[in-house]
PDB file of N, CA and C in Angstrom:
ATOM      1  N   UNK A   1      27.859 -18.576 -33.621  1.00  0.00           N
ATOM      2  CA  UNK A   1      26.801 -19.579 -33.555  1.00  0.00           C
ATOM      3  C   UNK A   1      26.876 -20.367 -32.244  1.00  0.00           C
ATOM      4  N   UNK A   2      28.007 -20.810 -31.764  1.00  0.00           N
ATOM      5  CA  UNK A   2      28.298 -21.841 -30.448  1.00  0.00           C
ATOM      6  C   UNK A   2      28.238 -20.423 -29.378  1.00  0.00           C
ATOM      7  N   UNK A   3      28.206 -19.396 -29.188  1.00  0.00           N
ATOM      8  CA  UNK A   3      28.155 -18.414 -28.111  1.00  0.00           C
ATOM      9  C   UNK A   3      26.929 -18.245 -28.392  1.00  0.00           C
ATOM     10  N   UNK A   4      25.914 -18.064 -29.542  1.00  0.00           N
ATOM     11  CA  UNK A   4      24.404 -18.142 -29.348  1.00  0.00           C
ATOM     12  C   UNK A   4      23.503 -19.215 -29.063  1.00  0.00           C
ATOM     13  N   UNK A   5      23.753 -20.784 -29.293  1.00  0.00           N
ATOM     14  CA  UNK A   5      23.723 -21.259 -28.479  1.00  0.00           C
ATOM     15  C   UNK A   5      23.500 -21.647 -27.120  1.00  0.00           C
ATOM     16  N   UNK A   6      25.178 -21.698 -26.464  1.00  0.00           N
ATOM     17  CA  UNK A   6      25.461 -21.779 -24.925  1.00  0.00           C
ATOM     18  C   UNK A   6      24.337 -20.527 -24.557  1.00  0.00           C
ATOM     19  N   UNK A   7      23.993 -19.436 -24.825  1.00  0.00           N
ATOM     20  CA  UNK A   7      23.513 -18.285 -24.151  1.00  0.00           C
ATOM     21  C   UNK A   7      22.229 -18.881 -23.802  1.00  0.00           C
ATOM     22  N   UNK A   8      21.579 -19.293 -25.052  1.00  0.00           N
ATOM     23  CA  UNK A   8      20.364 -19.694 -25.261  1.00  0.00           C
ATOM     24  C   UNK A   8      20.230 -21.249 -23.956  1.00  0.00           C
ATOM     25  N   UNK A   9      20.957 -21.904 -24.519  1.00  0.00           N
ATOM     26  CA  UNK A   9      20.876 -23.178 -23.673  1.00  0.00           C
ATOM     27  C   UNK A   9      21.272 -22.473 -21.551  1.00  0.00           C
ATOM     28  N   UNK A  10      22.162 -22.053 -21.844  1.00  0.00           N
ATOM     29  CA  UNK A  10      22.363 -21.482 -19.924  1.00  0.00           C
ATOM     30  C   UNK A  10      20.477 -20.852 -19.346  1.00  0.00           C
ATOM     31  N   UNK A  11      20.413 -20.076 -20.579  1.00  0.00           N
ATOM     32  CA  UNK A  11      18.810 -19.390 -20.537  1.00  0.00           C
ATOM     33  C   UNK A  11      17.533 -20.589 -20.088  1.00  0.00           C
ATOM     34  N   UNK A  12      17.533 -21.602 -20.781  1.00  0.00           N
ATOM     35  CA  UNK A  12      17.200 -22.454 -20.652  1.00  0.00           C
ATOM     36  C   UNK A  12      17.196 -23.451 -19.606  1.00  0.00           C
ATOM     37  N   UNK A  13      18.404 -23.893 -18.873  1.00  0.00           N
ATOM     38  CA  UNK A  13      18.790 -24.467 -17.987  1.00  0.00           C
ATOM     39  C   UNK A  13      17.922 -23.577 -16.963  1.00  0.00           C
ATOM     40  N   UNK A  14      18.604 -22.247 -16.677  1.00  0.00           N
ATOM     41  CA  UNK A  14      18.142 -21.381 -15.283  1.00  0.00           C
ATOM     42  C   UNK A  14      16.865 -21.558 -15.087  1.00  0.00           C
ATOM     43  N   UNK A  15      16.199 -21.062 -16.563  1.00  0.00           N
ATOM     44  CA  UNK A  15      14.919 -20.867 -16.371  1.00  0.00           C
ATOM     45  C   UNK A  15      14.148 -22.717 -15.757  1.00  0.00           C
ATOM     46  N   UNK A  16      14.363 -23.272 -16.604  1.00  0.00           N
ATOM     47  CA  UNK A  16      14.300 -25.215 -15.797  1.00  0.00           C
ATOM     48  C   UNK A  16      14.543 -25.284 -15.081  1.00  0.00           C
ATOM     49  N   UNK A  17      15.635 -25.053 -14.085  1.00  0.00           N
ATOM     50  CA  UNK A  17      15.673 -25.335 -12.829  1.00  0.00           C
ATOM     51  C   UNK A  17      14.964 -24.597 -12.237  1.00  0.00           C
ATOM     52  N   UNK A  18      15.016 -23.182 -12.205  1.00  0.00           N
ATOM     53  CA  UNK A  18      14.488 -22.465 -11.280  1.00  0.00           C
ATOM     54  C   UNK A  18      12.565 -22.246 -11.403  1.00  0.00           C
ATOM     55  N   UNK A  19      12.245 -23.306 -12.433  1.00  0.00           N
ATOM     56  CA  UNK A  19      10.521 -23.492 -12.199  1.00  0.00           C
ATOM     57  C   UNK A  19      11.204 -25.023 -11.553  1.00  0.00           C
ATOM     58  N   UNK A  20      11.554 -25.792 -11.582  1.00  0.00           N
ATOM     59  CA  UNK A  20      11.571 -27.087 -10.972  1.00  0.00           C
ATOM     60  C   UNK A  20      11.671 -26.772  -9.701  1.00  0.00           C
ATOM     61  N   UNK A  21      12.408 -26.116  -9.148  1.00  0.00           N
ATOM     62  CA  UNK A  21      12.462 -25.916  -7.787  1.00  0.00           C
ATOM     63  C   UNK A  21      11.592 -25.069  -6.833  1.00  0.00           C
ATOM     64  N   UNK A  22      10.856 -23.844  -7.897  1.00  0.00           N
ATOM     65  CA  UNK A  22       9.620 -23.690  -7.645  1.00  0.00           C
ATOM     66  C   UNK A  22       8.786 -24.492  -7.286  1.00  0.00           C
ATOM     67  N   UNK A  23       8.384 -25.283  -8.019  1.00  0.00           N
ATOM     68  CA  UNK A  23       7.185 -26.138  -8.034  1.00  0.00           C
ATOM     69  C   UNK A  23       7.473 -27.440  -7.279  1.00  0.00           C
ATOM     70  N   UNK A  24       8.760 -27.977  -6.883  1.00  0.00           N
ATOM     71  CA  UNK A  24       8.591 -28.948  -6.270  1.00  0.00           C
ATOM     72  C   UNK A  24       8.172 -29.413  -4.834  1.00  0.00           C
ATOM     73  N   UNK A  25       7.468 -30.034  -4.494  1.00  0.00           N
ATOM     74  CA  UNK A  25       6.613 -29.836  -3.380  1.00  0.00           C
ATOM     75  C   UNK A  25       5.871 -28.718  -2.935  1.00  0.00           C
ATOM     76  N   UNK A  26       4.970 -27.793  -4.011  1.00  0.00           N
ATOM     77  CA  UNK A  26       4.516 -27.148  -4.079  1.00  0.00           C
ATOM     78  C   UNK A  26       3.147 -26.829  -2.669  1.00  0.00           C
ATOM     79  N   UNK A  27       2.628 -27.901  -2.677  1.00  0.00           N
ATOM     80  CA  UNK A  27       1.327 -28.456  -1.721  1.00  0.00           C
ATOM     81  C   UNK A  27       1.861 -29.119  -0.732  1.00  0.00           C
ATOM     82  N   UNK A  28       3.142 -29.205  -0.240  1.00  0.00           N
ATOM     83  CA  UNK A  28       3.712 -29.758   0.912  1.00  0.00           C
ATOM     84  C   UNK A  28       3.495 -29.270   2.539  1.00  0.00           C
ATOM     85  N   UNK A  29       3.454 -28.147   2.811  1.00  0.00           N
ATOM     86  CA  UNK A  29       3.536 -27.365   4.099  1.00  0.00           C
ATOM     87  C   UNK A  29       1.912 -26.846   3.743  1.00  0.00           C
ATOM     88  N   UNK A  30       1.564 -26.720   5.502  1.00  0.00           N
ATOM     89  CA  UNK A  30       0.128 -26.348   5.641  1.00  0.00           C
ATOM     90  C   UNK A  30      -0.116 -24.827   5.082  1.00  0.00           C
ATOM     91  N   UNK A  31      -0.714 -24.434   4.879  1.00  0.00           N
ATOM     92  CA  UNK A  31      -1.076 -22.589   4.622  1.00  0.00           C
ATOM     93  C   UNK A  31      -0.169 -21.828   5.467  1.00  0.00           C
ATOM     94  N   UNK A  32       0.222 -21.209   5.095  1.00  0.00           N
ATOM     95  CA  UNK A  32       1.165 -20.124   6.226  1.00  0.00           C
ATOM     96  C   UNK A  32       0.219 -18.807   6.381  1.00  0.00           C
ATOM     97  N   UNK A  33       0.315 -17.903   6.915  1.00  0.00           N
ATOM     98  CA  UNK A  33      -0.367 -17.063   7.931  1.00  0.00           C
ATOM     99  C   UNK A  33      -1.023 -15.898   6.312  1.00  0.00           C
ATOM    100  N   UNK A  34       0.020 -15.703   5.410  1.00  0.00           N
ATOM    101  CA  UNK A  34      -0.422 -14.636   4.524  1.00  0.00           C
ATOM    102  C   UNK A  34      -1.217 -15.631   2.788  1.00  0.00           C
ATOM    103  N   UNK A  35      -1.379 -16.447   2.832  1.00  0.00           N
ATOM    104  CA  UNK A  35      -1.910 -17.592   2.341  1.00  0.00           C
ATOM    105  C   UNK A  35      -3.387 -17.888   2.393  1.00  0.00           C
ATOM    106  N   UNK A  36      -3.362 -18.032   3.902  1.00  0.00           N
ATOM    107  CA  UNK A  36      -4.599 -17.871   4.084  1.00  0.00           C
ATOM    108  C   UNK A  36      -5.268 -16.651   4.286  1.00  0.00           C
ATOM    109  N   UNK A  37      -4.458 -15.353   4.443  1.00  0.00           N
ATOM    110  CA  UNK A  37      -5.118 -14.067   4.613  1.00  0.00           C
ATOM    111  C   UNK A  37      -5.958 -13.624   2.711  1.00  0.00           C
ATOM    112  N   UNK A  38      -4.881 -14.344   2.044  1.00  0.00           N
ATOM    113  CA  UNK A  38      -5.162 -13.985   0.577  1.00  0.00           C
ATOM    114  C   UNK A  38      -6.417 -15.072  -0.219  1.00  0.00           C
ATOM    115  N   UNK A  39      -6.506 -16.126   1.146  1.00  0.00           N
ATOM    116  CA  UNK A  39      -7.646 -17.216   0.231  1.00  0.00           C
ATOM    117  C   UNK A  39      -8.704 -16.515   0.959  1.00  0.00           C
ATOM    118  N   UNK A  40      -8.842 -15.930   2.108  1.00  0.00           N
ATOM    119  CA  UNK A  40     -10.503 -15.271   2.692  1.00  0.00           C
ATOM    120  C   UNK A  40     -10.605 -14.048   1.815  1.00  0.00           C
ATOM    121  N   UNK A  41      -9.780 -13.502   1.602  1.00  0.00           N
ATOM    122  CA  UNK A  41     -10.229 -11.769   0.453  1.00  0.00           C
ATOM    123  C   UNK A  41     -10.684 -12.254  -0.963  1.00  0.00           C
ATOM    124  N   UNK A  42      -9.773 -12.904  -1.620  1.00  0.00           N
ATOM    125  CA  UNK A  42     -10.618 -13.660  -2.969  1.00  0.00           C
ATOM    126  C   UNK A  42     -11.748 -14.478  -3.211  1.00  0.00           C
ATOM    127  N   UNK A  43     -12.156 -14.656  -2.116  1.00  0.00           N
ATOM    128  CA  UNK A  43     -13.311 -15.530  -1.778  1.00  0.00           C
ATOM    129  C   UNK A  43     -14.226 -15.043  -2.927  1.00  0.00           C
ATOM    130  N   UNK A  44     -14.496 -15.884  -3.616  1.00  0.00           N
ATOM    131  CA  UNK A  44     -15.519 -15.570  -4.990  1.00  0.00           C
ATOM    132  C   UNK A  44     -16.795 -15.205  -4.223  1.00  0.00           C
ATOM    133  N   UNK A  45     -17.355 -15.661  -2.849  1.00  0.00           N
ATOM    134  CA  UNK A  45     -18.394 -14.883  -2.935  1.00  0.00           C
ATOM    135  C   UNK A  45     -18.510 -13.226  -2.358  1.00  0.00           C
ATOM    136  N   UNK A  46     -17.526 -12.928  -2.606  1.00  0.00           N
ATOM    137  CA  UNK A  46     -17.148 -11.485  -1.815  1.00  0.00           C
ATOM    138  C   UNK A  46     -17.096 -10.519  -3.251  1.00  0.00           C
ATOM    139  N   UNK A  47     -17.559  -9.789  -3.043  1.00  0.00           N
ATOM    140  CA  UNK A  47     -17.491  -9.068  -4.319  1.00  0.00           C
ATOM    141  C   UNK A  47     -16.285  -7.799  -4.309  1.00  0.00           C
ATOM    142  N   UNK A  48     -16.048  -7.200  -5.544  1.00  0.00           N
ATOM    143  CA  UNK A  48     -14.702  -6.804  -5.363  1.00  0.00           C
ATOM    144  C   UNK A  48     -14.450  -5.886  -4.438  1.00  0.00           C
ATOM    145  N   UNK A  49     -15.470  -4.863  -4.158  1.00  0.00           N
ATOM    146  CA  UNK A  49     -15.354  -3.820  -2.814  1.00  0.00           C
ATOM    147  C   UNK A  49     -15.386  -4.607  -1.730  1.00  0.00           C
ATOM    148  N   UNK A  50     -15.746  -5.653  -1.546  1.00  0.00           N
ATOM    149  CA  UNK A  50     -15.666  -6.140  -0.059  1.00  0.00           C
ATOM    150  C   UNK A  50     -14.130  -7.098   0.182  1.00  0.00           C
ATOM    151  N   UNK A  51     -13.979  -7.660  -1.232  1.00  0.00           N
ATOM    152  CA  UNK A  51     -12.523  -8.110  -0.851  1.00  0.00           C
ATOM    153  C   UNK A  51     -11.494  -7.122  -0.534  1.00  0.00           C
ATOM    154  N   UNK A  52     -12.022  -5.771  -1.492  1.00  0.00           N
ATOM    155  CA  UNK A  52     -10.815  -4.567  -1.252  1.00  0.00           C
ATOM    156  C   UNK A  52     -10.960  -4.087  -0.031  1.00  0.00           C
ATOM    157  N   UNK A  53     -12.104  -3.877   0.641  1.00  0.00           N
ATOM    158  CA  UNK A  53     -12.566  -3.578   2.090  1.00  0.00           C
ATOM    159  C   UNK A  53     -11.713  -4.512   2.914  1.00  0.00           C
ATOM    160  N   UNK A  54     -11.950  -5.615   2.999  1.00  0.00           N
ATOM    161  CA  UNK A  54     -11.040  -7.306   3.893  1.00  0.00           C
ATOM    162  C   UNK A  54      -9.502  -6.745   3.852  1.00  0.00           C
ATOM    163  N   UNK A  55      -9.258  -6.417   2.997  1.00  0.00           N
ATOM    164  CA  UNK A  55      -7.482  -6.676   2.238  1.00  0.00           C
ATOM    165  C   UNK A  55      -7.300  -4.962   2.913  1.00  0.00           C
ATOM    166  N   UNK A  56      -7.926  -3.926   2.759  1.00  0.00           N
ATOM    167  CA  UNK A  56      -7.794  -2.443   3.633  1.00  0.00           C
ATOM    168  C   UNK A  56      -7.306  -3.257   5.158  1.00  0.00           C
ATOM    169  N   UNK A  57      -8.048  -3.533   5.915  1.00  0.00           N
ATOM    170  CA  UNK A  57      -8.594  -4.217   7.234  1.00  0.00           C
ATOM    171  C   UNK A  57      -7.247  -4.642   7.764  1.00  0.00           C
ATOM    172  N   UNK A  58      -6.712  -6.033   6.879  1.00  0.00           N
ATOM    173  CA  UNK A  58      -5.637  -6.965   7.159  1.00  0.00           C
ATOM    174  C   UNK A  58      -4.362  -6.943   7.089  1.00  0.00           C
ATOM    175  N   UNK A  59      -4.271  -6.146   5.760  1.00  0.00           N
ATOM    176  CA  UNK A  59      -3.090  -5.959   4.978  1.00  0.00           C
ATOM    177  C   UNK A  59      -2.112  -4.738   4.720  1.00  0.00           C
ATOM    178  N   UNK A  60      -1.125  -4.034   4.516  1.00  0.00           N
ATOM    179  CA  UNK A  60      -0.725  -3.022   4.398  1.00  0.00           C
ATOM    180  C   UNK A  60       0.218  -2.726   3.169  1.00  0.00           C
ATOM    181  N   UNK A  61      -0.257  -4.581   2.579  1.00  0.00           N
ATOM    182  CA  UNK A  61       0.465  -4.057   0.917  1.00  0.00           C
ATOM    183  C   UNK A  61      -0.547  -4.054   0.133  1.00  0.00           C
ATOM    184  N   UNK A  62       0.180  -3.635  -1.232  1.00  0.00           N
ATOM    185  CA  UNK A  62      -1.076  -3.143  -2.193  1.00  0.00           C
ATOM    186  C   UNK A  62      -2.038  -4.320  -2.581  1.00  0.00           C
ATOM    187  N   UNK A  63      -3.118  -3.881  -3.548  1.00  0.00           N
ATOM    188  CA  UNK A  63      -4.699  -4.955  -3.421  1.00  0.00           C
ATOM    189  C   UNK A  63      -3.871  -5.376  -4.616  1.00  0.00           C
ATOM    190  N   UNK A  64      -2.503  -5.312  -5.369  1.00  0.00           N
ATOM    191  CA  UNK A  64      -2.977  -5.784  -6.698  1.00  0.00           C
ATOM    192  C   UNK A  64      -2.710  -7.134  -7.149  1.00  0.00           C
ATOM    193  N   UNK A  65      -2.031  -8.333  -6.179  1.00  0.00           N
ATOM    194  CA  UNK A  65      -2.169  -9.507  -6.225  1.00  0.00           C
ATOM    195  C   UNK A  65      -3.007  -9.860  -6.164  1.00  0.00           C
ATOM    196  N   UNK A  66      -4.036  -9.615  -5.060  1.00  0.00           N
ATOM    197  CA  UNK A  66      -5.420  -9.815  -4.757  1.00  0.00           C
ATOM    198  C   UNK A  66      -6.157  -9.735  -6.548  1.00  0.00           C
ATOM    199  N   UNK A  67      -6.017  -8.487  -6.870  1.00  0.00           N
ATOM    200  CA  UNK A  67      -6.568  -8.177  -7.837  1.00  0.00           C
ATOM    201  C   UNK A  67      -6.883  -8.801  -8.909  1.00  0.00           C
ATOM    202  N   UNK A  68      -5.188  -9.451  -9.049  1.00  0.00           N
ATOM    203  CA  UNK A  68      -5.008 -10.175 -10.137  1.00  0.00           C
ATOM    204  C   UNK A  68      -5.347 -11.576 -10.161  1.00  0.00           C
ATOM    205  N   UNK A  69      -5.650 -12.244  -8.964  1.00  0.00           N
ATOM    206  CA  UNK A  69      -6.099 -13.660  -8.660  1.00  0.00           C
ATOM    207  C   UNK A  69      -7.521 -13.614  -8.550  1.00  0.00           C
ATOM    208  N   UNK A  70      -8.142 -12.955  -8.581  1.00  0.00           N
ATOM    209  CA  UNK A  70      -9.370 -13.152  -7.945  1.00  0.00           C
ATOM    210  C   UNK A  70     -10.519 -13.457  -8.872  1.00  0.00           C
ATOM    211  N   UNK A  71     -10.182 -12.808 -10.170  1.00  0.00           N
ATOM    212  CA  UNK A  71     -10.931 -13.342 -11.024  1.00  0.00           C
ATOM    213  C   UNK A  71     -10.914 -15.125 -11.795  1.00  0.00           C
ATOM    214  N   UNK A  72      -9.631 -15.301 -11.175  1.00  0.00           N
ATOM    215  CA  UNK A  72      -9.180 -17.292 -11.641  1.00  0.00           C
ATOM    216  C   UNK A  72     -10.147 -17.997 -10.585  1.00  0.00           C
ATOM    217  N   UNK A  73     -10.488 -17.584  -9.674  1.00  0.00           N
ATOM    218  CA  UNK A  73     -11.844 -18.261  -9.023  1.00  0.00           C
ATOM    219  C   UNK A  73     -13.052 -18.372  -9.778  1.00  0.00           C
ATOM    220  N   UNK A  74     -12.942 -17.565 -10.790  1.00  0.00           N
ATOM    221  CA  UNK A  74     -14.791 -17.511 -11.334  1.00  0.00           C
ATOM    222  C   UNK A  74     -14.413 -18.238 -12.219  1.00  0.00           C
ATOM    223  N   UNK A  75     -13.286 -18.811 -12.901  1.00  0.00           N
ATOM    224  CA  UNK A  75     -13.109 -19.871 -13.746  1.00  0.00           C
ATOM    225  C   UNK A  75     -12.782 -21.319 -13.404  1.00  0.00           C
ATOM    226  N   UNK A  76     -12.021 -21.452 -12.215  1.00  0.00           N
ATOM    227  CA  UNK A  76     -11.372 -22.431 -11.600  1.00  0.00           C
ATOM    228  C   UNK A  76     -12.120 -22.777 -10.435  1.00  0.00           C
ATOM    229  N   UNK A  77     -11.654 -23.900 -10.336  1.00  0.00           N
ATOM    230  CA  UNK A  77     -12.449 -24.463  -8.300  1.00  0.00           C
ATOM    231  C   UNK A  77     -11.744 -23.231  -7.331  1.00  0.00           C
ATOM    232  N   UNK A  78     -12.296 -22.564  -6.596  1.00  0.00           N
ATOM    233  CA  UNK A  78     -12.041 -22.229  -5.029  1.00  0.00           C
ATOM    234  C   UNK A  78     -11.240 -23.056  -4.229  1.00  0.00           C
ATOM    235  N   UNK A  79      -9.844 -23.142  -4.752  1.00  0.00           N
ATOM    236  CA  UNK A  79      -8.887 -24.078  -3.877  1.00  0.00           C
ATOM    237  C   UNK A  79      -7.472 -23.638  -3.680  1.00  0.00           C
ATOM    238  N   UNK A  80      -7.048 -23.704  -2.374  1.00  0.00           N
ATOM    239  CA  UNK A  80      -5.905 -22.774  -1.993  1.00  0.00           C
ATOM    240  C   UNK A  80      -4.866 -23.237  -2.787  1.00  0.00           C
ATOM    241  N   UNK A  81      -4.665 -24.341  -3.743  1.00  0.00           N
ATOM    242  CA  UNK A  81      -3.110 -24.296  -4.545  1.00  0.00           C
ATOM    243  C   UNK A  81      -3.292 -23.549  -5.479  1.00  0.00           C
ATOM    244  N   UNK A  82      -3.884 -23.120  -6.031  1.00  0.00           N
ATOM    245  CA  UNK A  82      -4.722 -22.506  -7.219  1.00  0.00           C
ATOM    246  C   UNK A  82      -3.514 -20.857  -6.466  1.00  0.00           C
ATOM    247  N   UNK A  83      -3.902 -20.072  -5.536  1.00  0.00           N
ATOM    248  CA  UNK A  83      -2.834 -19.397  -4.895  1.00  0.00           C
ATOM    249  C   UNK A  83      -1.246 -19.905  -5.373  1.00  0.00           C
ATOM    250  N   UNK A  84      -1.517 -20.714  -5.203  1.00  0.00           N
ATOM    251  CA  UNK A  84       0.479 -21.180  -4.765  1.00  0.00           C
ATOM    252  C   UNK A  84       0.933 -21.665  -6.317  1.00  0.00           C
ATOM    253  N   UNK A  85       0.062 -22.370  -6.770  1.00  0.00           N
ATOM    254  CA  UNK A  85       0.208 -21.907  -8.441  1.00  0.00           C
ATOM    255  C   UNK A  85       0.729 -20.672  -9.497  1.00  0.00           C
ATOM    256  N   UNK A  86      -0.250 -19.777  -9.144  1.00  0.00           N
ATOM    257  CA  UNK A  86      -0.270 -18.318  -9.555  1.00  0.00           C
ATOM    258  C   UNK A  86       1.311 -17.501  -8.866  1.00  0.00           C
ATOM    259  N   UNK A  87       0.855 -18.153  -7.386  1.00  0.00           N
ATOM    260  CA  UNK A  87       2.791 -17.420  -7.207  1.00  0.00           C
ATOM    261  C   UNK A  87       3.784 -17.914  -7.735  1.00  0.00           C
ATOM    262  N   UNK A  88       3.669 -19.107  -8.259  1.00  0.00           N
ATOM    263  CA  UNK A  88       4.902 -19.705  -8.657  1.00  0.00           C
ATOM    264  C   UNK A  88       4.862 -19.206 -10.055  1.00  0.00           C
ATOM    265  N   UNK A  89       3.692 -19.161 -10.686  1.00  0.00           N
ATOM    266  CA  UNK A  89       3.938 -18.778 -12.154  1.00  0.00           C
ATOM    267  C   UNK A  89       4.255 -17.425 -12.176  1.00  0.00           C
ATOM    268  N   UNK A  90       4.237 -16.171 -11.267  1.00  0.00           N
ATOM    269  CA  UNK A  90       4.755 -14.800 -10.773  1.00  0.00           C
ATOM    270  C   UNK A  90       6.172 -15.054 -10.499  1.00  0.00           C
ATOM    271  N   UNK A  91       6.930 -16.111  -9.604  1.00  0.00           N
ATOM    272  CA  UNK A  91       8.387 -16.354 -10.211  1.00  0.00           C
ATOM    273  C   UNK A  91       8.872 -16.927 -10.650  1.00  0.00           C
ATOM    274  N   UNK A  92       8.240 -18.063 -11.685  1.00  0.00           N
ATOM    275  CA  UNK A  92       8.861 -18.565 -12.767  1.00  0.00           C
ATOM    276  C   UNK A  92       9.005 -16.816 -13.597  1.00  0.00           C
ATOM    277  N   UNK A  93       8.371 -16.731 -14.155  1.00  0.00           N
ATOM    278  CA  UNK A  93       8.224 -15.142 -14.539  1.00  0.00           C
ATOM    279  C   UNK A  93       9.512 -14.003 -14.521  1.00  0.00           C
ATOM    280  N   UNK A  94       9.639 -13.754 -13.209  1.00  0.00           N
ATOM    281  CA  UNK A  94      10.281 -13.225 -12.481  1.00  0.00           C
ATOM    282  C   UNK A  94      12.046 -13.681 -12.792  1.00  0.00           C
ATOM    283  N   UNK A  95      12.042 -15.015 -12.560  1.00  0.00           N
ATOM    284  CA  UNK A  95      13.305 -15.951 -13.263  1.00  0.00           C
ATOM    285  C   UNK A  95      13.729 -15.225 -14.485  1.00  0.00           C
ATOM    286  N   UNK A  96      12.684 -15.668 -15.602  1.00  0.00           N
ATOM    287  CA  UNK A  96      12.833 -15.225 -17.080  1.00  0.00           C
ATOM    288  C   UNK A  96      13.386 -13.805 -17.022  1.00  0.00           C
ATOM    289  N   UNK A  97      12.577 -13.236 -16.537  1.00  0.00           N
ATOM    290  CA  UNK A  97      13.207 -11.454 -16.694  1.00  0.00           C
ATOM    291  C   UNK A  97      14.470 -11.109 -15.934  1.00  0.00           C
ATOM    292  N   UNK A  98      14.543 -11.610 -14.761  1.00  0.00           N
ATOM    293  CA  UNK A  98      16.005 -11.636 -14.434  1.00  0.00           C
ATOM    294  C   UNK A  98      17.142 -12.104 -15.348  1.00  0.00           C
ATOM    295  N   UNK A  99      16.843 -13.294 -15.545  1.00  0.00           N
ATOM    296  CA  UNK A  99      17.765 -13.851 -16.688  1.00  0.00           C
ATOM    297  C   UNK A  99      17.822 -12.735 -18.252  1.00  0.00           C
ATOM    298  N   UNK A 100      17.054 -12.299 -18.089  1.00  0.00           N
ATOM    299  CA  UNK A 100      16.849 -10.968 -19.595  1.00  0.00           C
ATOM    300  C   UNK A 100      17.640 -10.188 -19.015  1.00  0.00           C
ATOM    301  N   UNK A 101      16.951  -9.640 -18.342  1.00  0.00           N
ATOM    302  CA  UNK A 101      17.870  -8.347 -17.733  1.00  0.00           C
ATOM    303  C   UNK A 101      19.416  -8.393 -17.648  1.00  0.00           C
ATOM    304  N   UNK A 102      20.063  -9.627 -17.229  1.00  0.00           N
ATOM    305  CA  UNK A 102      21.387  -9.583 -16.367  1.00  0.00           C
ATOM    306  C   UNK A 102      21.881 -10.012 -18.259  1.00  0.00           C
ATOM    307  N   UNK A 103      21.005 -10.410 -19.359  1.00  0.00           N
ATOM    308  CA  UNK A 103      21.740 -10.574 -20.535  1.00  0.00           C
ATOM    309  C   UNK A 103      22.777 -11.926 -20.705  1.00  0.00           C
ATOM    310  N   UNK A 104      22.010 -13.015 -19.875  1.00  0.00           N
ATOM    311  CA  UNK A 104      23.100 -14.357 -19.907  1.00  0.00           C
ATOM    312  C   UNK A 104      22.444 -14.813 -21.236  1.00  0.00           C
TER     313      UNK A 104
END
């Protein structure tokens, strides 16, 4: 019971810190160079062949971030944290499954 627990609680901790430190000062630093390459391709008024066309053009990794953000514009405001959001919730994410994987 106290080793299921601690497992659970360490699980817990990692995963807390490591979104806290994600997210803290999230909106601090101006756009960096691939930031803004990913807010002109999602551009809600671009439709999906032309963002995939933009992202061919610019880019040489795959469309499927693009992919996966682009539809949170047709629900949400058109605003670059809305990006930096979505990445952070990709490694908060990322955290969790590591922490699965390695079995703490």
């Amino acid at each position: 019971m106290i080793k299921f627990l601690n497992g659970r609680l360490t699980l817990i901790l990692i995963i807390l810190l490591g979104s806290v430190l994600r997210l803290y000062n999230i909106n601090f630093d101006d756009l960096w160079y691939d930031e803004i390459l990913s807010f002109w391709v999602v551009n809600p008024q671009h439709t999906l062949n032309e963002s995939f066309s933009i992202h061919n053009k610019l880019e040489t990794n795959t469309f499927t971030f693009h992919f996966l953000i682009k539809p949170i514009y047709y629900f949400f405001d058109y605003n670059f944290s809305h990006i930096r959001l979505i990445s952070a919730l990709f490694g908060i994410m990322s955290i969790f499954l590591s922490v699965k994987i390695a079995k703490l």
